[in-house]
C-alpha atoms as a PDB file:
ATOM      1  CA  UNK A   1    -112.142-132.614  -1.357  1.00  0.00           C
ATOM      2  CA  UNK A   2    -109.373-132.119   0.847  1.00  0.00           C
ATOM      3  CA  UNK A   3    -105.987-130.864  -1.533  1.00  0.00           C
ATOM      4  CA  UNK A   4    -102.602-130.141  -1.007  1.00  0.00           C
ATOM      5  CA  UNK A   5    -103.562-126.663   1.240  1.00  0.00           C
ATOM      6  CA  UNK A   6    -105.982-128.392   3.265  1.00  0.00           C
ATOM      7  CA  UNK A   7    -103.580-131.135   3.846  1.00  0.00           C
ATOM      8  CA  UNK A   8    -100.704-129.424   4.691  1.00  0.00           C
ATOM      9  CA  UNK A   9    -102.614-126.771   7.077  1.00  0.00           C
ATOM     10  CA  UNK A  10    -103.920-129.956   9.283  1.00  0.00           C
ATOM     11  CA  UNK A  11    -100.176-131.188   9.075  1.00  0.00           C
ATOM     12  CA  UNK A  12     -98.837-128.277  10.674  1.00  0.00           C
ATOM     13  CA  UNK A  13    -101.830-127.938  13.246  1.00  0.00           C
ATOM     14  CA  UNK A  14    -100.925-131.757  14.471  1.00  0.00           C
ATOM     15  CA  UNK A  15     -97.340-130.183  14.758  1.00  0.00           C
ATOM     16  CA  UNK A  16     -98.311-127.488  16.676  1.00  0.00           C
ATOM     17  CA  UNK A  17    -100.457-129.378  18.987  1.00  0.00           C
ATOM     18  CA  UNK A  18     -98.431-131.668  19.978  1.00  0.00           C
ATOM     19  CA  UNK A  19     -99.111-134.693  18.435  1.00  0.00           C
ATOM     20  CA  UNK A  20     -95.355-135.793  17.203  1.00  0.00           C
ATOM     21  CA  UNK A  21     -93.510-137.385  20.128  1.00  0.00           C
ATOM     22  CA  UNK A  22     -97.089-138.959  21.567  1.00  0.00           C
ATOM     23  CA  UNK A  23     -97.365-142.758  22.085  1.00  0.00           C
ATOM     24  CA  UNK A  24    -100.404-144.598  20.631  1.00  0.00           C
ATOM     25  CA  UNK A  25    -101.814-145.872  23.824  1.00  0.00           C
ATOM     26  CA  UNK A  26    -105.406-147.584  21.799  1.00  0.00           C
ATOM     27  CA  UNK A  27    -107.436-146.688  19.343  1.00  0.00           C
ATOM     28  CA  UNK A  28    -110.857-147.641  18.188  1.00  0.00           C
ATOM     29  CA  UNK A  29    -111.906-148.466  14.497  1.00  0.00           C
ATOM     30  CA  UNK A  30    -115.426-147.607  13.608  1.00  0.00           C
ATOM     31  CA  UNK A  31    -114.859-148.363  10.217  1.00  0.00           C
ATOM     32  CA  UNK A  32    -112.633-151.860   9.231  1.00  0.00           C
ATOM     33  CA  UNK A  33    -112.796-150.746   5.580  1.00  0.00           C
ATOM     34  CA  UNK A  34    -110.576-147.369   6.257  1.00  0.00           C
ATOM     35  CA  UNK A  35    -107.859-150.012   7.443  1.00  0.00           C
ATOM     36  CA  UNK A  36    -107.926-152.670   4.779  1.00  0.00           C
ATOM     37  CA  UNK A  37    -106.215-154.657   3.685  1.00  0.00           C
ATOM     38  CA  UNK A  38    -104.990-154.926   7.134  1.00  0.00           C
ATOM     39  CA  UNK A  39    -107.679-156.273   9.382  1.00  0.00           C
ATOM     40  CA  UNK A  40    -109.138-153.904  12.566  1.00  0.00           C
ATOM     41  CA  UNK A  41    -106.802-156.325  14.303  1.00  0.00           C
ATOM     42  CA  UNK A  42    -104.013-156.550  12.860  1.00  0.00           C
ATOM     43  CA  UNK A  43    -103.825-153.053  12.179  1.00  0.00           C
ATOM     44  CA  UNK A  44    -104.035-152.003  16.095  1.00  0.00           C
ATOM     45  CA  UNK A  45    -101.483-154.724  17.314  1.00  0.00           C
ATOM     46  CA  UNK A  46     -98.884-153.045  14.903  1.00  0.00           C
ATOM     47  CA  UNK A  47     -99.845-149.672  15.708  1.00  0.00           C
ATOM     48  CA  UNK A  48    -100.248-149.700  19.605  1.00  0.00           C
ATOM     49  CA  UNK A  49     -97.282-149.120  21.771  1.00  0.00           C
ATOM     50  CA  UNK A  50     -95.251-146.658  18.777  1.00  0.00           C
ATOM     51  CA  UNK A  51     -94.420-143.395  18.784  1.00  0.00           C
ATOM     52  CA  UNK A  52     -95.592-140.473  16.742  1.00  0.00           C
ATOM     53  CA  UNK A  53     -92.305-139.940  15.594  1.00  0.00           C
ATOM     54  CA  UNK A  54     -93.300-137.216  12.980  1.00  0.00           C
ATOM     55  CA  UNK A  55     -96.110-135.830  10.750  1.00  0.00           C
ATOM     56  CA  UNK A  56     -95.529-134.621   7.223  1.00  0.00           C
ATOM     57  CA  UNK A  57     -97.485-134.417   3.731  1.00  0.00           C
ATOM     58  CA  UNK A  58     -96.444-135.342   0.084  1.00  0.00           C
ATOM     59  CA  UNK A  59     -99.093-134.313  -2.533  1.00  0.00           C
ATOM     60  CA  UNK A  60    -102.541-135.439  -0.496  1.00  0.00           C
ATOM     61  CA  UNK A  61    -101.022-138.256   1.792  1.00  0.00           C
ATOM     62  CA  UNK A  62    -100.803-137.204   5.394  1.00  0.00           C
ATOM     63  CA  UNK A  63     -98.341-138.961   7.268  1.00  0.00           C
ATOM     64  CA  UNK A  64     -96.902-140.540  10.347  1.00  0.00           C
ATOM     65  CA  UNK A  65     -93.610-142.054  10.827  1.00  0.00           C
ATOM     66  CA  UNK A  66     -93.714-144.213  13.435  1.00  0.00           C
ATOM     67  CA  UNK A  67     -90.779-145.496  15.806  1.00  0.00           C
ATOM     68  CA  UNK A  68     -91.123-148.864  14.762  1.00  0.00           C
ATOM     69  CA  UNK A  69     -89.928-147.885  11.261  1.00  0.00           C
ATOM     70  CA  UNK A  70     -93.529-148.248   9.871  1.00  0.00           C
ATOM     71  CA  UNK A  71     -95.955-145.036   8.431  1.00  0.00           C
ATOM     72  CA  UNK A  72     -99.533-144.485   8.628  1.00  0.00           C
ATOM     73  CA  UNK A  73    -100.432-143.097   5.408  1.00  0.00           C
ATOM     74  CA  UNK A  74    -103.809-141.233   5.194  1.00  0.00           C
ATOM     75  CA  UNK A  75    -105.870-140.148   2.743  1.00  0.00           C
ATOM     76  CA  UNK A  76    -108.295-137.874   3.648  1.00  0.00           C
ATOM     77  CA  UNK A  77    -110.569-138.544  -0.095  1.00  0.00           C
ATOM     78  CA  UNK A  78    -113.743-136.665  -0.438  1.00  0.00           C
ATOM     79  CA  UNK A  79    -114.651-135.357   3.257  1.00  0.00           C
ATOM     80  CA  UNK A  80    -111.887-137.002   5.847  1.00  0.00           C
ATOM     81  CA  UNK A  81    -110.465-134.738   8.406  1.00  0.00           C
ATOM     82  CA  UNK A  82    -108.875-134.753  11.937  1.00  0.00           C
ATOM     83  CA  UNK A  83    -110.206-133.327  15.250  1.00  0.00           C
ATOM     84  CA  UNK A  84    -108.998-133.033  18.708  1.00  0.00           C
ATOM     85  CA  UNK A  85    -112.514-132.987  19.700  1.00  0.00           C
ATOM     86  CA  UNK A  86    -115.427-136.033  19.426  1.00  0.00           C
ATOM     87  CA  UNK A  87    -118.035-135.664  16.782  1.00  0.00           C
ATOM     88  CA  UNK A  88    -120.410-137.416  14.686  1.00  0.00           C
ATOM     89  CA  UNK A  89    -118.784-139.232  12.134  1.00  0.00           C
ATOM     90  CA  UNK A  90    -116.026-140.343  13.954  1.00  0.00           C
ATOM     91  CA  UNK A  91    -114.732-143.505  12.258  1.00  0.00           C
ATOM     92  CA  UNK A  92    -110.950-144.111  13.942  1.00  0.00           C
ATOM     93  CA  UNK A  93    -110.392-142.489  17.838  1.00  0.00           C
ATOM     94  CA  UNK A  94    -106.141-142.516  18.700  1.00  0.00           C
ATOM     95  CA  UNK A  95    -105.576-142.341  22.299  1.00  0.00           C
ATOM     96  CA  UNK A  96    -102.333-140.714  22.953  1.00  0.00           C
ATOM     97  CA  UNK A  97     -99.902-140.292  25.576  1.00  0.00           C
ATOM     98  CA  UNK A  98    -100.407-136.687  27.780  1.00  0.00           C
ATOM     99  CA  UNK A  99    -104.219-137.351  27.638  1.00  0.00           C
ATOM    100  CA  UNK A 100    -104.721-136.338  23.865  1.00  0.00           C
ATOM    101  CA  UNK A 101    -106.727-137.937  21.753  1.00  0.00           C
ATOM    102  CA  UNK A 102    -107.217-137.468  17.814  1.00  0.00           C
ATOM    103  CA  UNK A 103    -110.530-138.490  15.675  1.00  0.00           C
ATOM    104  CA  UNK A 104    -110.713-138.959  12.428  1.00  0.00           C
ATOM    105  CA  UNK A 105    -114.151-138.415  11.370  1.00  0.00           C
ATOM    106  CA  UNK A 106    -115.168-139.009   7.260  1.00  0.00           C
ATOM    107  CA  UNK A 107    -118.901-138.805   6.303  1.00  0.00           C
ATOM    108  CA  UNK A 108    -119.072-140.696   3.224  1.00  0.00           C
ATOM    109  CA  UNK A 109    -116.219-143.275   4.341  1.00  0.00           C
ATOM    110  CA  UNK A 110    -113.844-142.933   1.647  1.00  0.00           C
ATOM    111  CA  UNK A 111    -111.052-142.050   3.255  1.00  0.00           C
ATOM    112  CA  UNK A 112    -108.388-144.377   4.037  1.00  0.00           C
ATOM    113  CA  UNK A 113    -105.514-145.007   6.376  1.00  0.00           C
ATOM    114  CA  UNK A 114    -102.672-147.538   4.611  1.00  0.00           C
ATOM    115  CA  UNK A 115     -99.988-149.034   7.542  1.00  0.00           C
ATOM    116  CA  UNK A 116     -96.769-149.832   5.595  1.00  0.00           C
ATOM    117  CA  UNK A 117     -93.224-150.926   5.670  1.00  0.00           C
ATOM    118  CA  UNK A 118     -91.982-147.441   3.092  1.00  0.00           C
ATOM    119  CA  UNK A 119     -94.029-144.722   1.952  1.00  0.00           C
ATOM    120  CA  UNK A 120     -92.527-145.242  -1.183  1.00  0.00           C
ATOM    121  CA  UNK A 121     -94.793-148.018  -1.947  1.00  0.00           C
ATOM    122  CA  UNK A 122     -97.651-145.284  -2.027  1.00  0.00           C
ATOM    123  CA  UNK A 123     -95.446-141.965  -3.223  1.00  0.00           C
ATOM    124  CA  UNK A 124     -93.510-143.630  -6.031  1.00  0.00           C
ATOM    125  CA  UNK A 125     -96.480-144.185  -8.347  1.00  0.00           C
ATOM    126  CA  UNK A 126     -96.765-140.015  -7.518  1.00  0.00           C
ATOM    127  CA  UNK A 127     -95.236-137.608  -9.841  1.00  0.00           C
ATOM    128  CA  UNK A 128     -93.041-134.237  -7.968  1.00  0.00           C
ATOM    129  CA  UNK A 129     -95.006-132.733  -5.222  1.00  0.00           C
ATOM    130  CA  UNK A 130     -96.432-129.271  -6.404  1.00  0.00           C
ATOM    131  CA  UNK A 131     -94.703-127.264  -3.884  1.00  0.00           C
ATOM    132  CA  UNK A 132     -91.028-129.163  -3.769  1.00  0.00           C
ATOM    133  CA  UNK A 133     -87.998-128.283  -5.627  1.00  0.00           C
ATOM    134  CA  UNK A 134     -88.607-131.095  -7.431  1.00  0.00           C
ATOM    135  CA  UNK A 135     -91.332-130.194  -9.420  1.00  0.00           C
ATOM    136  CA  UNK A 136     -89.736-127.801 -11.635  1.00  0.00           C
ATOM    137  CA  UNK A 137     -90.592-125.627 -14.911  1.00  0.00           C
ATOM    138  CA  UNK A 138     -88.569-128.094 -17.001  1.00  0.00           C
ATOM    139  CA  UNK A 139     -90.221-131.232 -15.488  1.00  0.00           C
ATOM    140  CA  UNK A 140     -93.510-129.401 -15.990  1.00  0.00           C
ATOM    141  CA  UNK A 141     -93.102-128.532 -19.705  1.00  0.00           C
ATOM    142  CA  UNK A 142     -92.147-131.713 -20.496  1.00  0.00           C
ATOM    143  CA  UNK A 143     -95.042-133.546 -19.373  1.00  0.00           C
ATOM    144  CA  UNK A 144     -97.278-131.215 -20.588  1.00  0.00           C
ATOM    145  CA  UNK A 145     -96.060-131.011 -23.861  1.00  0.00           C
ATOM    146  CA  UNK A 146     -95.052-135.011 -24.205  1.00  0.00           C
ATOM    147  CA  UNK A 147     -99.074-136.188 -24.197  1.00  0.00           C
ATOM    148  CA  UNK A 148    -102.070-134.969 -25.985  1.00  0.00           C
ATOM    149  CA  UNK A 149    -104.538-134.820 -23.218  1.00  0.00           C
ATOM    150  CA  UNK A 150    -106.520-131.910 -22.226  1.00  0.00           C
ATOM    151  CA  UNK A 151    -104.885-130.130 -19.926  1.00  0.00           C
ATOM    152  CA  UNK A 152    -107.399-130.026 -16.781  1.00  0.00           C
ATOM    153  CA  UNK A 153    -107.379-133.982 -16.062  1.00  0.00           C
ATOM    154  CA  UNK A 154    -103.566-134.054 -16.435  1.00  0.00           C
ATOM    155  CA  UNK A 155    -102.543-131.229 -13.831  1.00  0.00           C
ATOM    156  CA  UNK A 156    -105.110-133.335 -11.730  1.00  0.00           C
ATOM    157  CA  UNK A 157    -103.184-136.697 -12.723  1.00  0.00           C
ATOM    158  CA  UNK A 158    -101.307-137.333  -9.217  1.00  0.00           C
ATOM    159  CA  UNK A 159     -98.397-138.952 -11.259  1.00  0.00           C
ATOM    160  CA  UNK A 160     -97.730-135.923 -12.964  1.00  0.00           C
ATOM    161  CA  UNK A 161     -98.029-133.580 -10.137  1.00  0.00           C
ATOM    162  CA  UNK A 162     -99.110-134.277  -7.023  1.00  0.00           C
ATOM    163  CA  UNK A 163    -101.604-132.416  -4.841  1.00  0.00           C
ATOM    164  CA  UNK A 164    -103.887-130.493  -7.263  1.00  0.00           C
ATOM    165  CA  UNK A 165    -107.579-131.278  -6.984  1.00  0.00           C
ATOM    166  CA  UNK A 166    -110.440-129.847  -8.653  1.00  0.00           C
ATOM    167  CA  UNK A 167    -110.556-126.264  -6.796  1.00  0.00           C
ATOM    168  CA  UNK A 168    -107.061-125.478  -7.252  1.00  0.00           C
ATOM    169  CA  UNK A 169    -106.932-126.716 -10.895  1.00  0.00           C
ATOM    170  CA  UNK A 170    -109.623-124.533 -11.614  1.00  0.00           C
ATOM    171  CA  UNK A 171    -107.841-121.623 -10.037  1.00  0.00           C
ATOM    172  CA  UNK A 172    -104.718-122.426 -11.715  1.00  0.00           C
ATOM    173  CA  UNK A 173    -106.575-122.501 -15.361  1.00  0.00           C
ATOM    174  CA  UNK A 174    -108.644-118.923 -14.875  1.00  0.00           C
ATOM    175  CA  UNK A 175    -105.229-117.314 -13.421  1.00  0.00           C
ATOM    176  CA  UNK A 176    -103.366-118.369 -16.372  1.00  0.00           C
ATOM    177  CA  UNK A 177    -105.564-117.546 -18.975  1.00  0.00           C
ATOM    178  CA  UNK A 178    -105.846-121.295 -20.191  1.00  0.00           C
ATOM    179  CA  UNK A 179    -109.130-123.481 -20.922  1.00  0.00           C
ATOM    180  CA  UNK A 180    -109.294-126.828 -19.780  1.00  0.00           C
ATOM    181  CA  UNK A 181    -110.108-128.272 -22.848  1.00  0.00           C
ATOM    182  CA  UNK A 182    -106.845-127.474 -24.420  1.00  0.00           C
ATOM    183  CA  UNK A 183    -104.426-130.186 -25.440  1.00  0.00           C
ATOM    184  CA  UNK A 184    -101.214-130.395 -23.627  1.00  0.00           C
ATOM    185  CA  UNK A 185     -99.226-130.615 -26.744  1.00  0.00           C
ATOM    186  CA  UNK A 186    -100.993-127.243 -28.060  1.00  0.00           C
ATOM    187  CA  UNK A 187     -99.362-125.118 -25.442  1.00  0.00           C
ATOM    188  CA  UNK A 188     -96.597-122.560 -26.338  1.00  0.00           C
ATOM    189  CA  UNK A 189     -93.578-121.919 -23.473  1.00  0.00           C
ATOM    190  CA  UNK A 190     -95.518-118.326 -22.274  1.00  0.00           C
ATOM    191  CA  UNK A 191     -98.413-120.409 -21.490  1.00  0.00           C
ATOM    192  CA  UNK A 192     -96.387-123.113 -19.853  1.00  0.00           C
ATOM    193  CA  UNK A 193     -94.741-120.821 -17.617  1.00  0.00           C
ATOM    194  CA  UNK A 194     -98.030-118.778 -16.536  1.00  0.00           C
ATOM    195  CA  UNK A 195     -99.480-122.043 -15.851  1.00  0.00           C
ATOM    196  CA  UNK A 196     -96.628-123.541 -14.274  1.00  0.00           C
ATOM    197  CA  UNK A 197     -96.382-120.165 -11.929  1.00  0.00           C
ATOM    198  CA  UNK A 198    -100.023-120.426 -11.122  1.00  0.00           C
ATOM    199  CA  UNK A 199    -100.118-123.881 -10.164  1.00  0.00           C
ATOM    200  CA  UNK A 200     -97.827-122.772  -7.187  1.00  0.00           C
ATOM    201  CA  UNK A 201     -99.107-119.375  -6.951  1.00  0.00           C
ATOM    202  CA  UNK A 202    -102.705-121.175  -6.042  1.00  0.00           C
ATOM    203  CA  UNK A 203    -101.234-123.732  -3.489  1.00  0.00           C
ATOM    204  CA  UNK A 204     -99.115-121.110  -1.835  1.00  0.00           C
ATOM    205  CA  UNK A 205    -102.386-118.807  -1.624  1.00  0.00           C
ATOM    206  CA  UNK A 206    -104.281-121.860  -0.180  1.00  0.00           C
ATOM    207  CA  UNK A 207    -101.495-122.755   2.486  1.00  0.00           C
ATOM    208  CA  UNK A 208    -101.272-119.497   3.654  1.00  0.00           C
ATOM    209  CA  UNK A 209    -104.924-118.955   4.640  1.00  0.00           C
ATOM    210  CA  UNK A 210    -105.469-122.487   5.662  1.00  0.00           C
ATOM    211  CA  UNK A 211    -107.230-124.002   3.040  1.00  0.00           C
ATOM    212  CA  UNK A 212    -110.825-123.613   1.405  1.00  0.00           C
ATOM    213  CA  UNK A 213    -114.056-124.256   2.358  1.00  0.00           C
ATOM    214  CA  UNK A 214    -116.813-123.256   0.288  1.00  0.00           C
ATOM    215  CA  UNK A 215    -119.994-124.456   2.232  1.00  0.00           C
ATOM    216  CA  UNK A 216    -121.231-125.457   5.868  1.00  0.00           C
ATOM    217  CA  UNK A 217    -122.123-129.204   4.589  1.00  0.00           C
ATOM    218  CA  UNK A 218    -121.244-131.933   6.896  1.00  0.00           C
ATOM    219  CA  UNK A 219    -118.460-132.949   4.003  1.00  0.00           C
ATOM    220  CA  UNK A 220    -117.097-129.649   3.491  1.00  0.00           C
ATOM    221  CA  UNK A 221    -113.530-129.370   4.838  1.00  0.00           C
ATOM    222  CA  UNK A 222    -113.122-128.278   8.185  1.00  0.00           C
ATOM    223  CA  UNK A 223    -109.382-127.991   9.651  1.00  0.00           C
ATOM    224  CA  UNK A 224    -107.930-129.490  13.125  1.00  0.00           C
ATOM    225  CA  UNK A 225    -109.474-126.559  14.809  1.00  0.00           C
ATOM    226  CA  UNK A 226    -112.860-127.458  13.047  1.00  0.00           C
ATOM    227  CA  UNK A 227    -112.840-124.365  11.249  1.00  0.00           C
ATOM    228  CA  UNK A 228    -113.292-123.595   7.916  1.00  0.00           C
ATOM    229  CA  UNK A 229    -110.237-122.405   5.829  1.00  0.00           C
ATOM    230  CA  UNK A 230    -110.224-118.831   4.965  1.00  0.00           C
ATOM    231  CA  UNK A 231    -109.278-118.946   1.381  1.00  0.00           C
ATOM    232  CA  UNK A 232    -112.567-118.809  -0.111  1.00  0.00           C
ATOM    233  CA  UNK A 233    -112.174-114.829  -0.668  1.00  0.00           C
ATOM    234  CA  UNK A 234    -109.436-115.679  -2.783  1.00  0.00           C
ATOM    235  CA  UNK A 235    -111.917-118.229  -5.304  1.00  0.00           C
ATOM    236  CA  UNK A 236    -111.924-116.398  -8.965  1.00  0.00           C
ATOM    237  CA  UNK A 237    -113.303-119.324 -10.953  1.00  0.00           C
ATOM    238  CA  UNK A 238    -114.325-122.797  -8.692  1.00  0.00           C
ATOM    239  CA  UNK A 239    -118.038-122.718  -7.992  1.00  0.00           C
ATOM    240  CA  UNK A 240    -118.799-119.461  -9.262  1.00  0.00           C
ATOM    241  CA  UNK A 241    -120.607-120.292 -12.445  1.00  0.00           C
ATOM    242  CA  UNK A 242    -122.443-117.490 -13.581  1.00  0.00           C
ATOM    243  CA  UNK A 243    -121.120-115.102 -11.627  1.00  0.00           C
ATOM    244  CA  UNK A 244    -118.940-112.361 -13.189  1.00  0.00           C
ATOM    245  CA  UNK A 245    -115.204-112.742 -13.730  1.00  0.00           C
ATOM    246  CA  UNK A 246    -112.613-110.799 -11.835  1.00  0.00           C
ATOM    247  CA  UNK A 247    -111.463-109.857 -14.915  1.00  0.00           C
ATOM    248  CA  UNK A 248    -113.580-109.328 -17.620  1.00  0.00           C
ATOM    249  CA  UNK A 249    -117.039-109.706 -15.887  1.00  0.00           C
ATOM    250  CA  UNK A 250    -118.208-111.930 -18.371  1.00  0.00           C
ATOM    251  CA  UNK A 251    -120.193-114.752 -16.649  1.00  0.00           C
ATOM    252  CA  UNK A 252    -118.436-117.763 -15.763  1.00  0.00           C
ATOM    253  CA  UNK A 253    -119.101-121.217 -17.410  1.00  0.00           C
ATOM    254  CA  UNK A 254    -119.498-124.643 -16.283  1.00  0.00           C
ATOM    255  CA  UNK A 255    -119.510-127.518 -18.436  1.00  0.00           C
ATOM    256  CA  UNK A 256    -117.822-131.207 -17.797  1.00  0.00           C
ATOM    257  CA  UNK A 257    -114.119-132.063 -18.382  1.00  0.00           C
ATOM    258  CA  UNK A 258    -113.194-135.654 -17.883  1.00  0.00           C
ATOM    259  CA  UNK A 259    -116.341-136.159 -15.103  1.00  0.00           C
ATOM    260  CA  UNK A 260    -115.162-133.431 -13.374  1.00  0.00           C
ATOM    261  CA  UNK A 261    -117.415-129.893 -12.574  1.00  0.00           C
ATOM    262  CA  UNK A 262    -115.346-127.711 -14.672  1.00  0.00           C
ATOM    263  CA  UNK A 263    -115.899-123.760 -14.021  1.00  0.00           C
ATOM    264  CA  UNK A 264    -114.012-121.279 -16.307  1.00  0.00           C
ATOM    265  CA  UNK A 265    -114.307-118.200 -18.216  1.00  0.00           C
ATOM    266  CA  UNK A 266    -115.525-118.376 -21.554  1.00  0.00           C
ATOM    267  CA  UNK A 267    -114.177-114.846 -22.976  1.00  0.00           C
ATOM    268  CA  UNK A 268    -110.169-114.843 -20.730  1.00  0.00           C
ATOM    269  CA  UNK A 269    -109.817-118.734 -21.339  1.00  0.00           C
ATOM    270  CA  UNK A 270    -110.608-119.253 -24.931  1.00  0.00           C
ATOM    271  CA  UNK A 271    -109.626-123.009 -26.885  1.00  0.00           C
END
């Protein structure tokens, strides 16, 4: 579930707490598949002894640069997150210099941490990050307008944009007055442009309050702090089917796009 906000909140926590300039003294693997296709092994000889040398995000990846020139990559999937604290769950423990320690916990084990040489291996099969200079209203149209896809499943196509997931998507769609189900190709420039603004509007929104959480499940997203993010005031569409629209107060809809829970609103987002 985790998304660009959610990502980028628990980058700037790590920041904040610390965690760039500490030395991996050990760590513990609970979980040899989070590390493959390195072995448990393998993986901690190359790992122990570096330096945190810094954390940052691109689209979903969380990542640290290590001294040796190497970068963790981690994806955090469906329910991984990070914690300064133990907990159930706990599938890879880092014992750092200065006495801290960092767990990642993941309940349904999807999650997966990805040791290589350049994070270009991973981030060049991704299309511009959402919320870099890069990912601009020309690049945007383009995309959208050069493939005849429905337009939900190819905001959420990392190598067109990276970072949306299904909450944000959703948000994007209602804000911008567009149903999922429309073709890329059918879109005229307004439409681009409102979508294109909302897309960052609904990241931005979703940074700012550190991210969303829309339960108190063992998988719903919790931040470094283990809190959850405070942006689910700001929901107008994701999980809300039935309930009334911000706008219009005509009940929201839920149907399928692409095997994805799809929640929109049938009178402001018509095909």
């Amino acid at each position: 579930m985790p998304e660009l906000p959610e990502v980028e909140t628990i980058a700037r926590q790590l920041r904040a707490r610390g965690v760039e300039g500490q030395k991996i003294q050990s760590l513990k693997i609970n979980w040899a598949r989070i590390v493959e296709p390195l072995s448990v092994s393998a993986f901690s000889k190359q790992v122990c002894g570096t330096t945190i040398s810094e954390i940052s995000r691109e689209g979903k990846w969380l990542m640290f640069s290590l001294g040796s020139g190497k970068t963790i990559m981690i994806h955090l999937r469906m329910a991984g997150s990070l914690s300064m604290v133990p907990g159930p769950h706990d599938r890879i423990i880092l014992n750092l210099s200065d006495g801290l320690t960092l767990y990642y916990r993941d309940t349904r084990k999807f999650g997966r941490w990805k040791l290589v040489d350049d994070p270009q291996e991973i981030l060049g099969k991704l299309g511009p990050d959402a919320l870099t200079r890069r990912f601009t209203r020309k690049y945007f149209s383009e995309a959208m307008l050069s493939r005849h896809r429905p337009v939900k499943p190819l905001i959420l196509d990392q190598s067109i944009v990276a970072g949306l997931g299904n909450i944000y998507a959703d948000e994007a769609l209602w804000e911008s007055k567009i149903h999922p189900e429309r073709r890329s190709d059918s879109l005229v420039d307004a439409e681009l442009e409102k979508l294109f603004k909302a897309i960052k509007h609904v990241l931005r929104v979703g940074v700012e309050n550190q991210g969303t959480s829309l339960g108190e499940g063992k998988t719903n997203y919790r931040d470094l702090e283990g809190e959850s993010g405070r942006n689910r005031a700001e929901v107008k569409a994701y999980g809300r089917s039935g309930k009334p629209c911000d706008r219009c107060k005509t009940p929201l809809k839920k149907i399928v796009v692409a095997q994805r829970g799809t929640t929109f609103c049938p009178l402001c987002q018509t095909i």
